[in-house]
Protein backbone atom coordinates (compact mmCIF):
# COMPACT_ATOMS: atom_id res chain seq x y z
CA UNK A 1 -148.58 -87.89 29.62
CA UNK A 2 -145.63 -87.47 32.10
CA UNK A 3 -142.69 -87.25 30.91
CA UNK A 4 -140.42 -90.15 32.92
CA UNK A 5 -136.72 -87.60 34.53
CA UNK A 6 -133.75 -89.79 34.39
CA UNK A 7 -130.19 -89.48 33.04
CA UNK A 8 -128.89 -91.70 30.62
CA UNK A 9 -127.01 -94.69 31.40
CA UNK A 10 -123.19 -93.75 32.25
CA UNK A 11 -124.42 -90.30 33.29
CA UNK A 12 -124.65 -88.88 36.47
CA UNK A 13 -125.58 -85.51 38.21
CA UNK A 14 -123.40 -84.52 40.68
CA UNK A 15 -125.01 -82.48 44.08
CA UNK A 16 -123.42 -79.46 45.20
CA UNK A 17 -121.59 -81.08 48.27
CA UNK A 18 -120.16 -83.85 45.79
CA UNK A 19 -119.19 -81.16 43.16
CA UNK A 20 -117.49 -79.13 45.65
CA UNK A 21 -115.08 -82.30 46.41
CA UNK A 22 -114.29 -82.64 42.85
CA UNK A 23 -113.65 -79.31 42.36
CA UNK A 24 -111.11 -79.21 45.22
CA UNK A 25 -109.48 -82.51 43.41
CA UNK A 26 -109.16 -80.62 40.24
CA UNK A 27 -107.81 -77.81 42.35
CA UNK A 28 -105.23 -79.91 43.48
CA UNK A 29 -104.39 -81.52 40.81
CA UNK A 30 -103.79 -78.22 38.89
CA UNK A 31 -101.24 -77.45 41.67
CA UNK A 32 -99.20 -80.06 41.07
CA UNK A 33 -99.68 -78.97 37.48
CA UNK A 34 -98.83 -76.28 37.11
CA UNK A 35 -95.89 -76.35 40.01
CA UNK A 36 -94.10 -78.72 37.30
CA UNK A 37 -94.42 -76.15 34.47
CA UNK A 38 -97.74 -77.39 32.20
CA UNK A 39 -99.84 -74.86 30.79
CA UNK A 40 -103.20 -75.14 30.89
CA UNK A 41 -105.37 -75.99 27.15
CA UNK A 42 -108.88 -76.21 26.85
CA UNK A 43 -109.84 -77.83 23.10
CA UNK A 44 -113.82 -78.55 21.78
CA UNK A 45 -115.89 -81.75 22.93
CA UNK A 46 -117.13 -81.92 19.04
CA UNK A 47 -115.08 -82.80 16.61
CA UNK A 48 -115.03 -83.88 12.91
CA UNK A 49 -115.57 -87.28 12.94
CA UNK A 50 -112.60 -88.29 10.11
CA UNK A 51 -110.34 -86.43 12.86
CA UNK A 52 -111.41 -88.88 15.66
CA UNK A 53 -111.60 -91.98 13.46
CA UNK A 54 -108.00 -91.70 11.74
CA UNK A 55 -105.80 -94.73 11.83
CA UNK A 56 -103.18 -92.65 13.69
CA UNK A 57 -105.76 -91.10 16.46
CA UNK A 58 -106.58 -94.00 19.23
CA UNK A 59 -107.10 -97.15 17.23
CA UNK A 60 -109.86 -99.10 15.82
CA UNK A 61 -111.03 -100.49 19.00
CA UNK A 62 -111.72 -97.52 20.49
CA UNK A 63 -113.68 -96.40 17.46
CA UNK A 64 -116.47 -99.00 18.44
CA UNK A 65 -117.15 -96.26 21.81
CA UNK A 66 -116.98 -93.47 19.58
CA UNK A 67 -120.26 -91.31 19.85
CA UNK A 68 -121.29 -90.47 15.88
CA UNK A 69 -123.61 -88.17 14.56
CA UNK A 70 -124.55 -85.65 11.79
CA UNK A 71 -125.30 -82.19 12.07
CA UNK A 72 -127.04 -79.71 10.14
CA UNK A 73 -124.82 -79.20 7.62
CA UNK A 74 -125.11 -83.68 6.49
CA UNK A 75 -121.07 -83.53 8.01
CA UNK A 76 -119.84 -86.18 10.13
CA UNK A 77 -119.36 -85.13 13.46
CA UNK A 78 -117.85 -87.13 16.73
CA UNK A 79 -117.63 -86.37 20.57
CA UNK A 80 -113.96 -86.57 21.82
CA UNK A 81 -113.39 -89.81 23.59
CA UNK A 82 -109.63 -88.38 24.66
CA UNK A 83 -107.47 -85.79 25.28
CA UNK A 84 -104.82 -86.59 23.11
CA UNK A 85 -106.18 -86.64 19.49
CA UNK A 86 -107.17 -82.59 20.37
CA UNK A 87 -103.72 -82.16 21.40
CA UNK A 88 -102.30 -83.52 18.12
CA UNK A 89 -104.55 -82.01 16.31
CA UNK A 90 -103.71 -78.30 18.16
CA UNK A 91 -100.00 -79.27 17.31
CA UNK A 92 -100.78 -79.41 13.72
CA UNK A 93 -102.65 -76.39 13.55
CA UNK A 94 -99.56 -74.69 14.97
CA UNK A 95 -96.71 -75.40 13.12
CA UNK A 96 -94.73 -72.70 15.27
CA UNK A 97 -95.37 -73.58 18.45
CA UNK A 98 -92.51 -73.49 20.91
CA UNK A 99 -91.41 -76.85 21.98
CA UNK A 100 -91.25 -78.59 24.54
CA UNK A 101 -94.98 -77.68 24.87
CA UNK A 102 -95.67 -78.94 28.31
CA UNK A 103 -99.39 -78.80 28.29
CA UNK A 104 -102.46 -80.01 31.02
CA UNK A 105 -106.22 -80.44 29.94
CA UNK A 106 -109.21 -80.73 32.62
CA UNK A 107 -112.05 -82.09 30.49
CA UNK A 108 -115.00 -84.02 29.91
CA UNK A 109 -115.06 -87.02 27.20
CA UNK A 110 -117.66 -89.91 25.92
CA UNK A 111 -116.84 -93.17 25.21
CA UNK A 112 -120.30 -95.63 24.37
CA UNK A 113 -118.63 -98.63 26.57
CA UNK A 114 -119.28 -100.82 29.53
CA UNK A 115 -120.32 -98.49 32.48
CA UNK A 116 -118.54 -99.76 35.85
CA UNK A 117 -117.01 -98.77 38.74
CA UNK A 118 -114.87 -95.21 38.52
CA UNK A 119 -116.08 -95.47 34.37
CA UNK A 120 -119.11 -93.82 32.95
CA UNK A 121 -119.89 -93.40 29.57
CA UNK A 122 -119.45 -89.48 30.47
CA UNK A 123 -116.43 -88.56 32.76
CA UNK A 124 -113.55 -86.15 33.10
CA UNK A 125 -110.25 -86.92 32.06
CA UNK A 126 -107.25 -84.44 33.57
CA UNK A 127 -104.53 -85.25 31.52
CA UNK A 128 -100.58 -83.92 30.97
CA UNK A 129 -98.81 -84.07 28.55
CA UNK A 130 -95.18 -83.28 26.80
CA UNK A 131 -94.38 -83.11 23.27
CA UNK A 132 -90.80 -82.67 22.11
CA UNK A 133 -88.46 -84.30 24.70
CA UNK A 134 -87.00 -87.75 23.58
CA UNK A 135 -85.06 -88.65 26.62
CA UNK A 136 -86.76 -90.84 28.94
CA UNK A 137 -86.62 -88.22 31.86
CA UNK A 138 -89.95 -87.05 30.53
CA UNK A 139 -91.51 -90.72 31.24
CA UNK A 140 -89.87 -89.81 34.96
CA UNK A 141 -90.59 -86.48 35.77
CA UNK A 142 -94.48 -88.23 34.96
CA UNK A 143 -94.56 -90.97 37.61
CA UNK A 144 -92.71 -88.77 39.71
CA UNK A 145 -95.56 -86.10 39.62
CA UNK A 146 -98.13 -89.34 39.96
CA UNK A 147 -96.21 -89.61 43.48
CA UNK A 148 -97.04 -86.22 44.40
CA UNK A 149 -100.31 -86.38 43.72
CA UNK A 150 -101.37 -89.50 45.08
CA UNK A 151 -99.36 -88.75 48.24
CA UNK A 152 -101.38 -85.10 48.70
CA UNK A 153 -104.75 -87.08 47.86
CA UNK A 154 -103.43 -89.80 50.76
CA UNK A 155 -104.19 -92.95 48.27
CA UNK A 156 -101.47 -95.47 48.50
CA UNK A 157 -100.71 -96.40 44.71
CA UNK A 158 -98.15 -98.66 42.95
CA UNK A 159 -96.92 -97.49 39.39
CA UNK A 160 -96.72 -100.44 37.11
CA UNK A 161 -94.70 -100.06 34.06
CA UNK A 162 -93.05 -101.60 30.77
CA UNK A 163 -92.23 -101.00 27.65
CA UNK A 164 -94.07 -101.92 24.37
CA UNK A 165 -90.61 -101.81 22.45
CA UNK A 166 -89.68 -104.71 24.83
CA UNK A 167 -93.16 -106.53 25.11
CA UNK A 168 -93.46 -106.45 20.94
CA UNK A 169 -89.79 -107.91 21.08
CA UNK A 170 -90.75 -111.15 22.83
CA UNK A 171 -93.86 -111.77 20.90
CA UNK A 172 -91.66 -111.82 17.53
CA UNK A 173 -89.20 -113.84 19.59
CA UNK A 174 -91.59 -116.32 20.57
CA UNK A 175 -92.41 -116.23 16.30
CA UNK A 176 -96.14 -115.36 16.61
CA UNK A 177 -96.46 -113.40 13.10
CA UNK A 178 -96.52 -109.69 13.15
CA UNK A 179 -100.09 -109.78 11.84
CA UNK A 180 -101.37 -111.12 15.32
CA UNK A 181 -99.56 -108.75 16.85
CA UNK A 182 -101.83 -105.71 18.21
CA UNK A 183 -104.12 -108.03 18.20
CA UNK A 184 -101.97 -110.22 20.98
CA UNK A 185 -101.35 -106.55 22.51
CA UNK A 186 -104.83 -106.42 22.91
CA UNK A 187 -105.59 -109.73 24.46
CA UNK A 188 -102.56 -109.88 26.91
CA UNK A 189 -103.81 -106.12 27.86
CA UNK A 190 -106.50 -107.95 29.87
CA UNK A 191 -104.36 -110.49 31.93
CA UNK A 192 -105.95 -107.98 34.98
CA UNK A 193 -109.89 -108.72 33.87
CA UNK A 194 -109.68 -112.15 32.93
CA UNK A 195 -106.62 -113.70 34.03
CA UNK A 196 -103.66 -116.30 32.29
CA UNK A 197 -106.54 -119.01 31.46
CA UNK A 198 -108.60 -116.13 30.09
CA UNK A 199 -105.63 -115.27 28.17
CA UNK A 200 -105.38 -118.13 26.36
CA UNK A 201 -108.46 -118.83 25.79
CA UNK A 202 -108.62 -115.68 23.54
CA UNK A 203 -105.23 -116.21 21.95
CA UNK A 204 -106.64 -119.63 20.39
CA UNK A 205 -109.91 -118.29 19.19
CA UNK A 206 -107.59 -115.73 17.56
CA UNK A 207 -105.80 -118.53 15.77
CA UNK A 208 -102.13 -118.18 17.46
CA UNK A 209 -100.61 -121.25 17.91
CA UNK A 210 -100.44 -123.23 21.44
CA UNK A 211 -96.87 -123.46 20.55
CA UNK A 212 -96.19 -119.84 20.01
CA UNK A 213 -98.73 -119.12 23.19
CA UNK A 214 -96.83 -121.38 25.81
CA UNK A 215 -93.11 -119.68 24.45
CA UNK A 216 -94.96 -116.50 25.64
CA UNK A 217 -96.17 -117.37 28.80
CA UNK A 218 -92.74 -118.99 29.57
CA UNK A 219 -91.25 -115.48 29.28
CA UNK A 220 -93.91 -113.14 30.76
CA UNK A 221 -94.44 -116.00 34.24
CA UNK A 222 -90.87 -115.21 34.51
CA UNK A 223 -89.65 -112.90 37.61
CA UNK A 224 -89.09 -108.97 36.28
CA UNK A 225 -85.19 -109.34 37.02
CA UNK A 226 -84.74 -112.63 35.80
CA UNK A 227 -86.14 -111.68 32.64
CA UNK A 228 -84.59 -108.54 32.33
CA UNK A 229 -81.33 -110.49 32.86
CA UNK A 230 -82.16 -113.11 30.82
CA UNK A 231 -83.35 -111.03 27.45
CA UNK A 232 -80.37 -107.89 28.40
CA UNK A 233 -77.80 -108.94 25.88
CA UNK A 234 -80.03 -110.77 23.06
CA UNK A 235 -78.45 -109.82 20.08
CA UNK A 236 -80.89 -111.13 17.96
CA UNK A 237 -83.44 -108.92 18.88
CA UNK A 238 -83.49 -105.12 18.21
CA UNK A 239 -86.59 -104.44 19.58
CA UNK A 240 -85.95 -106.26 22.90
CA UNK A 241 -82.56 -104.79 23.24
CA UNK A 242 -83.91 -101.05 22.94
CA UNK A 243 -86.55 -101.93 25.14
CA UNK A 244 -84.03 -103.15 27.76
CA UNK A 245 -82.11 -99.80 27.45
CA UNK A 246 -85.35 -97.23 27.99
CA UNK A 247 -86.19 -99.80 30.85
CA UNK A 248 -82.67 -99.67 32.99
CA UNK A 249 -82.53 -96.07 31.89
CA UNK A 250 -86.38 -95.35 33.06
CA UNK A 251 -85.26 -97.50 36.16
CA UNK A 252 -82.46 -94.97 37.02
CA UNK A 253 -84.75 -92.12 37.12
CA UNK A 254 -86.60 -93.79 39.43
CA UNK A 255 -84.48 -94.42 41.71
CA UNK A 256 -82.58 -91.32 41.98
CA UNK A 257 -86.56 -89.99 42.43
CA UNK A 258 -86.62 -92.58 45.18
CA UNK A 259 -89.89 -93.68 44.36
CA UNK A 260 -88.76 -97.09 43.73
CA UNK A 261 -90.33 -98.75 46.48
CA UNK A 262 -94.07 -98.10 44.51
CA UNK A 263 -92.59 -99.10 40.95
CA UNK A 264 -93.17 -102.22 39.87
CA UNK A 265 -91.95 -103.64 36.08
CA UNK A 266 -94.72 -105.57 34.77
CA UNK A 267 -94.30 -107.21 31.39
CA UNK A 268 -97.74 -108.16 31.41
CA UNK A 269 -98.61 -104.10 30.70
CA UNK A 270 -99.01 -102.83 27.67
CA UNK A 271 -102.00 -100.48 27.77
CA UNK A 272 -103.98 -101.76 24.81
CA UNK A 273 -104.03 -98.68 22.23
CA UNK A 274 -102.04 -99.60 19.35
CA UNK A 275 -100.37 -95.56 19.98
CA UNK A 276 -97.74 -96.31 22.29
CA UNK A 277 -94.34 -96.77 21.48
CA UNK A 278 -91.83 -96.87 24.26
CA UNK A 279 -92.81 -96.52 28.13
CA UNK A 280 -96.33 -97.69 29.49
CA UNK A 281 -97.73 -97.40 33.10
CA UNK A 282 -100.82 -97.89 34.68
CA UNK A 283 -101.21 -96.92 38.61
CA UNK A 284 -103.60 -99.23 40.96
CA UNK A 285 -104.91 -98.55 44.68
CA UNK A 286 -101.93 -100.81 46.70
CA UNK A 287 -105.47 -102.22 47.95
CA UNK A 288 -106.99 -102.88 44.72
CA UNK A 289 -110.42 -102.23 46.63
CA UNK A 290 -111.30 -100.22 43.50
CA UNK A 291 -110.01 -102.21 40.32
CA UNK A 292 -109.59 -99.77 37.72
CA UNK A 293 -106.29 -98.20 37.30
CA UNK A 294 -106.92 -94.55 38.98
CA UNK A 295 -104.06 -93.29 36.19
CA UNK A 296 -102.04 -94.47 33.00
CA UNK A 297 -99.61 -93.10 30.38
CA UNK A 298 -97.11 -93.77 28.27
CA UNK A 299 -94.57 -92.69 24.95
CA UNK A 300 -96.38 -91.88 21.96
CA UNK A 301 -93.42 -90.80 19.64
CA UNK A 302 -95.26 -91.19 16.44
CA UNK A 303 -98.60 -90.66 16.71
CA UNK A 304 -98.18 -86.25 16.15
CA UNK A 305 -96.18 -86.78 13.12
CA UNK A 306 -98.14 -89.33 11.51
CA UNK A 307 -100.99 -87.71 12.31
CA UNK A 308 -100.38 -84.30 10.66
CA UNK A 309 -97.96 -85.73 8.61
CA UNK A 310 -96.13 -83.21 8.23
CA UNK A 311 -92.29 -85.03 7.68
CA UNK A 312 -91.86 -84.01 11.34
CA UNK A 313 -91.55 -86.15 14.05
CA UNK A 314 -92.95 -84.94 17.43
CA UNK A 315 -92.15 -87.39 20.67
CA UNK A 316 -94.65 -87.17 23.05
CA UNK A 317 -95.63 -88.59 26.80
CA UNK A 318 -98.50 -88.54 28.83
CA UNK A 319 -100.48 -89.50 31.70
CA UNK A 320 -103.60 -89.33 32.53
CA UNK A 321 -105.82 -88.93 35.78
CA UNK A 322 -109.22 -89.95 35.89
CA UNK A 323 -110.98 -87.28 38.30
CA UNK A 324 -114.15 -90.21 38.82
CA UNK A 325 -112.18 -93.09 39.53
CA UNK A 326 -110.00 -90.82 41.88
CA UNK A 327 -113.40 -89.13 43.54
CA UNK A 328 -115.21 -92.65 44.18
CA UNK A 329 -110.99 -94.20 45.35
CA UNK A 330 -111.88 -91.09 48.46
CA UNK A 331 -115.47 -91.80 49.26
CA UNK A 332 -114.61 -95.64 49.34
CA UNK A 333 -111.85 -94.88 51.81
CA UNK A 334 -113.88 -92.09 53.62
CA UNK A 335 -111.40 -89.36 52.72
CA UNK A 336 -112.92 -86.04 52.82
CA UNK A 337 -112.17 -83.20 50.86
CA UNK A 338 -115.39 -81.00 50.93
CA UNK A 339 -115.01 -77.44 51.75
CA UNK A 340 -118.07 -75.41 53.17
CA UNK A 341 -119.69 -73.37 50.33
CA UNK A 342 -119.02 -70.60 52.79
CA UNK A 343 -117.22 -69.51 55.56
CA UNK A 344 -119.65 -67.25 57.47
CA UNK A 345 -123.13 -67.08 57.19
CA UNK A 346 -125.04 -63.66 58.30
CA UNK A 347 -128.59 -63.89 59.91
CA UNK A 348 -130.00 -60.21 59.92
CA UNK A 349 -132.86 -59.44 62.26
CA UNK A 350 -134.34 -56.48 60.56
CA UNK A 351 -130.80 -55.05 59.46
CA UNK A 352 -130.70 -56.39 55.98
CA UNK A 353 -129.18 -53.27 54.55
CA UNK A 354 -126.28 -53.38 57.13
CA UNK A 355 -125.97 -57.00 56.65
CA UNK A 356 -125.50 -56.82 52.88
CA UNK A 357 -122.65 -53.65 54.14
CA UNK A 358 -121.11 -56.11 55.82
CA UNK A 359 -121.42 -59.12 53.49
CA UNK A 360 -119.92 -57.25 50.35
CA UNK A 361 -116.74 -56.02 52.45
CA UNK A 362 -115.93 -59.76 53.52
CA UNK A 363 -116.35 -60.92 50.33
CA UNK A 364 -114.02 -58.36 48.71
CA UNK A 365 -111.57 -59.06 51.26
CA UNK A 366 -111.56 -62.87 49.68
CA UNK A 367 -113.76 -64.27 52.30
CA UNK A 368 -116.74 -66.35 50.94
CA UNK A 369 -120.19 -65.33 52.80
CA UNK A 370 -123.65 -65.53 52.36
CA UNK A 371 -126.63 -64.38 54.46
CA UNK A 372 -130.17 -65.23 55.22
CA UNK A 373 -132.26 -63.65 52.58
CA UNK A 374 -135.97 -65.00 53.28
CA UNK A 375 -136.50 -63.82 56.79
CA UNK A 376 -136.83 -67.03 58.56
CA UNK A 377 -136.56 -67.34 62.31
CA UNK A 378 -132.86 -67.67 63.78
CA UNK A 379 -133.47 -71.18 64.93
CA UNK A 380 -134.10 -72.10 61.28
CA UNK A 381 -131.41 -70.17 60.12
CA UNK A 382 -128.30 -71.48 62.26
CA UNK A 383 -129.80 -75.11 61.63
CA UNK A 384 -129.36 -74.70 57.81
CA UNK A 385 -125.70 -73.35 58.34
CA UNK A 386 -125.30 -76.16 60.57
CA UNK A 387 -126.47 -78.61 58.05
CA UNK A 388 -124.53 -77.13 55.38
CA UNK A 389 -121.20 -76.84 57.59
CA UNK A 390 -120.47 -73.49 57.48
CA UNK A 391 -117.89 -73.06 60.33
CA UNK A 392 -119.33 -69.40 61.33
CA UNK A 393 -122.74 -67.52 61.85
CA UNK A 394 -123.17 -63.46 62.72
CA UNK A 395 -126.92 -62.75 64.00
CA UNK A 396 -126.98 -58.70 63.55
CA UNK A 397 -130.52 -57.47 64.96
CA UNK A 398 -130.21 -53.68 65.90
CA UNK A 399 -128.36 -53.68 69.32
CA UNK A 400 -125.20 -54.90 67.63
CA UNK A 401 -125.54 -51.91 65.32
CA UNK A 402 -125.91 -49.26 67.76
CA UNK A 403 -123.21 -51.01 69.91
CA UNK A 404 -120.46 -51.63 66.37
CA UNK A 405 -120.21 -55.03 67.98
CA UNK A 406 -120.68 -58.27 66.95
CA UNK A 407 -120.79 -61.92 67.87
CA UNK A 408 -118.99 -64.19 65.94
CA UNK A 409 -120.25 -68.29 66.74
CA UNK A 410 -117.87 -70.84 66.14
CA UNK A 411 -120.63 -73.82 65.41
CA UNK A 412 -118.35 -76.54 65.44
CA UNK A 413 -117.42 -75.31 69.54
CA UNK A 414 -120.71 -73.52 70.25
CA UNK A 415 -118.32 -70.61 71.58
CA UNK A 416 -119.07 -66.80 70.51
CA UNK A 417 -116.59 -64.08 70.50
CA UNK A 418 -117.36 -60.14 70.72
CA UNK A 419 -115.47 -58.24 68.11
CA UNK A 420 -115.87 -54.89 66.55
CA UNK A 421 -117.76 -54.57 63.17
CA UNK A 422 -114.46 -53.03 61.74
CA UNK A 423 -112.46 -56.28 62.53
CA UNK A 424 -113.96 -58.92 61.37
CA UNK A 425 -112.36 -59.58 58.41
CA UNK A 426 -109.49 -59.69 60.08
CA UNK A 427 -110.61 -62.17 62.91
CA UNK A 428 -112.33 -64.40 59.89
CA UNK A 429 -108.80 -64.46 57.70
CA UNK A 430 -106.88 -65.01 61.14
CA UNK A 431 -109.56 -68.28 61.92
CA UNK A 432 -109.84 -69.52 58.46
CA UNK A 433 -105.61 -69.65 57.70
């Protein structure tokens, strides 16, 4: 019986030339990185399930994607389906560690969801984060980064933000009970998906009152500014006035970043997951010809402390960037970022022994090379490095031994230059910077 090859849904192999490309994102990305101080953590795929699943980790709706198993041993055991419930989890395990810990994670995680565009069931999240640092300059020095990087990858973005402090304020202004809350959260978090009918429809079937439901939709279908300036000075409301504060101050930052002109205040946002406390953002393709957000983050002040629950509080913000939403945002748009797996490729004609000479001092010189290994004819040979891009091809049959000279071919020009054997590293560094 043959056995049927196929991945499972919301998996995917990736070829060499399409690996290379992410691999040069996550190059770039670790950059920008590490250029704003983060330290790189790797933490384990598996983890105890009761770890995953605790009311302070990512929520109960995310629990329904969690993937579940036993092992063994009869114990409970979960794949990650985030970055940030390893991070806590490091934090607590570490009682001394030196804070702020500025920290970036390049990893894969599961979730058992809807498979779409950008989201599989299997994909990498890269994600940053900083624990210790209250002010709001940490929610900035974020966005600012996501500005950087979206610039370098040449995607044109808009950051939308808000802040749950102010967005839980209205709801218990409107007087929709603090029950329904998360739950509202929740249903408001998919104005995007379904739209402001959608909306609605949800809120009834989850028993808020049309009353309570048009109060909030006469708020949120208000202009950012005019609701800013109508909600600034409420001194009834705690929430909304604290909200209002992080918000002007958050607005500040970004302005003195001068990235306001891809900032947008959305009171719509809230990014679902019942962890966030302060600042939310989600960042969208200006084009929106890919509709997933292509990164998101926010303040998650209490979710370390609880958590470990320990007595001490740990204030934390993150983003994260999701390397297969970015990847298929640059095919869409045809933006290339594939590297050749080498630079030069060797074609000995009977001279494998010098060839291999040759091939180990490039590569020690940090020059990537390879070299024709199964004897085929040089017609075959120069069409393979042609197929697989590599920018420039050495044939060395005897005559260029005897002479110490070689000719370099440039394939992309078809030109050939005569150099001596001792020099072409050199030439090769000089051509490839």
């Amino acid at each position: 019986m043959l056995m049927e090859l196929r991945n499972l849904k919301g998996t995917c192999d990736f070829m060499p030339s399409e690996q290379r490309m992410r691999n040069e994102i996550i190059r770039k990305l670790t950059d920008v990185f590490e250029s704003y101080g983060y330290e790189p953590l790797e933490t384990p795929i598996i983890s105890y399930y009761d770890i995953l699943a605790s009311k302070y980790a990512g929520g109960a709706e995310i629990l329904k994607e969690v993937y579940k198993f036993q092992d063994q041993g009869q114990r409970d055991i979960g794949l990650r389906y985030d970055l940030t419930v390893p991070l806590a989890r490091v934090i607590g395990m570490n009682p001394n560690i030196r804070l702020p810990f500025k920290r970036y994670e390049i990893g894969k995680v599961f979730r058992d969801g809807p498979v779409k565009t950008g989201r599989n069931r299997e994909f990498v999240q890269c994600d940053v984060d900083i624990v210790g640092v209250k002010s709001i300059m940490a929610e900035a020095e974020l966005m600012i980064m996501a500005n950087d990087i979206y610039k370098m990858l040449e995607l044109e973005v808009y950051i939308y933000f808000n802040n749950r402090k102010f967005l839980s304020g209205i709801i218990k202004a409107v007087g929709i009970p603090e029950d329904l809350e998360n739950s509202v959260i929740l249903s408001l978090d998919k104005i995007e998906k379904i739209g402001e009918d959608g909306v609605r429809a949800e809120l009834i079937e989850k028993c808020v009152e049309k009353q309570y439901i048009e109060k909030l939709f006469y708020f949120l279908n208000m202009e950012g500014e005019e609701l800013l300036k109508r909600l600034r000075f409420d001194p009834q409301n705690e929430l909304i006035r604290q909200g209002v504060q992080e918000l002007d101050e958050l607005w500040s930052y970004i302005k003195s970043a001068g990235i306001e002109d891809i900032c947008k205040f959305s009171p719509w946002l809230s990014r679902g997951l019942e962890i966030y406390t302060g600042t939310v953002f989600e960042i969208f393709l200006k084009d929106r010809s890919i509709a997933s957000s292509v990164g998101a983050g926010g303040r998650y002040d209490k979710i370390i402390g609880a958590f470990i629950n320990n007595g001490i509080e740990y204030p934390a913000v993150g983003i994260t960037f999701g390397l297969d939403v970015i990847y298929n945002a640059l095919l869409y748009k045809e933006i290339s970022m594939e590297k050749p797996p080498v630079q030069i490729y060797i074609v000995p004609i009977g001279t494998q022994p010098e060839a291999l000479n040759i091939i180990t001092l490039l590569r020690r010189h940090g020059i990537s090379a390879d070299m024709e290994m199964d004897k085929r004819k040089v017609r075959k040979s120069l069409e393979y490095a042609g197929k697989q891009q590599i920018p420039f091809v050495i044939v060395l049959g005897e005559d260029e031994i005897k002479a110490g000279k070689v000719r370099i071919r440039d394939m992309k020009s078809g030109s050939e230059t005569e150099i001596s054997m001792y020099e072409i590293a050199s030439y090769l560094k000089e051509k490839i910077e």
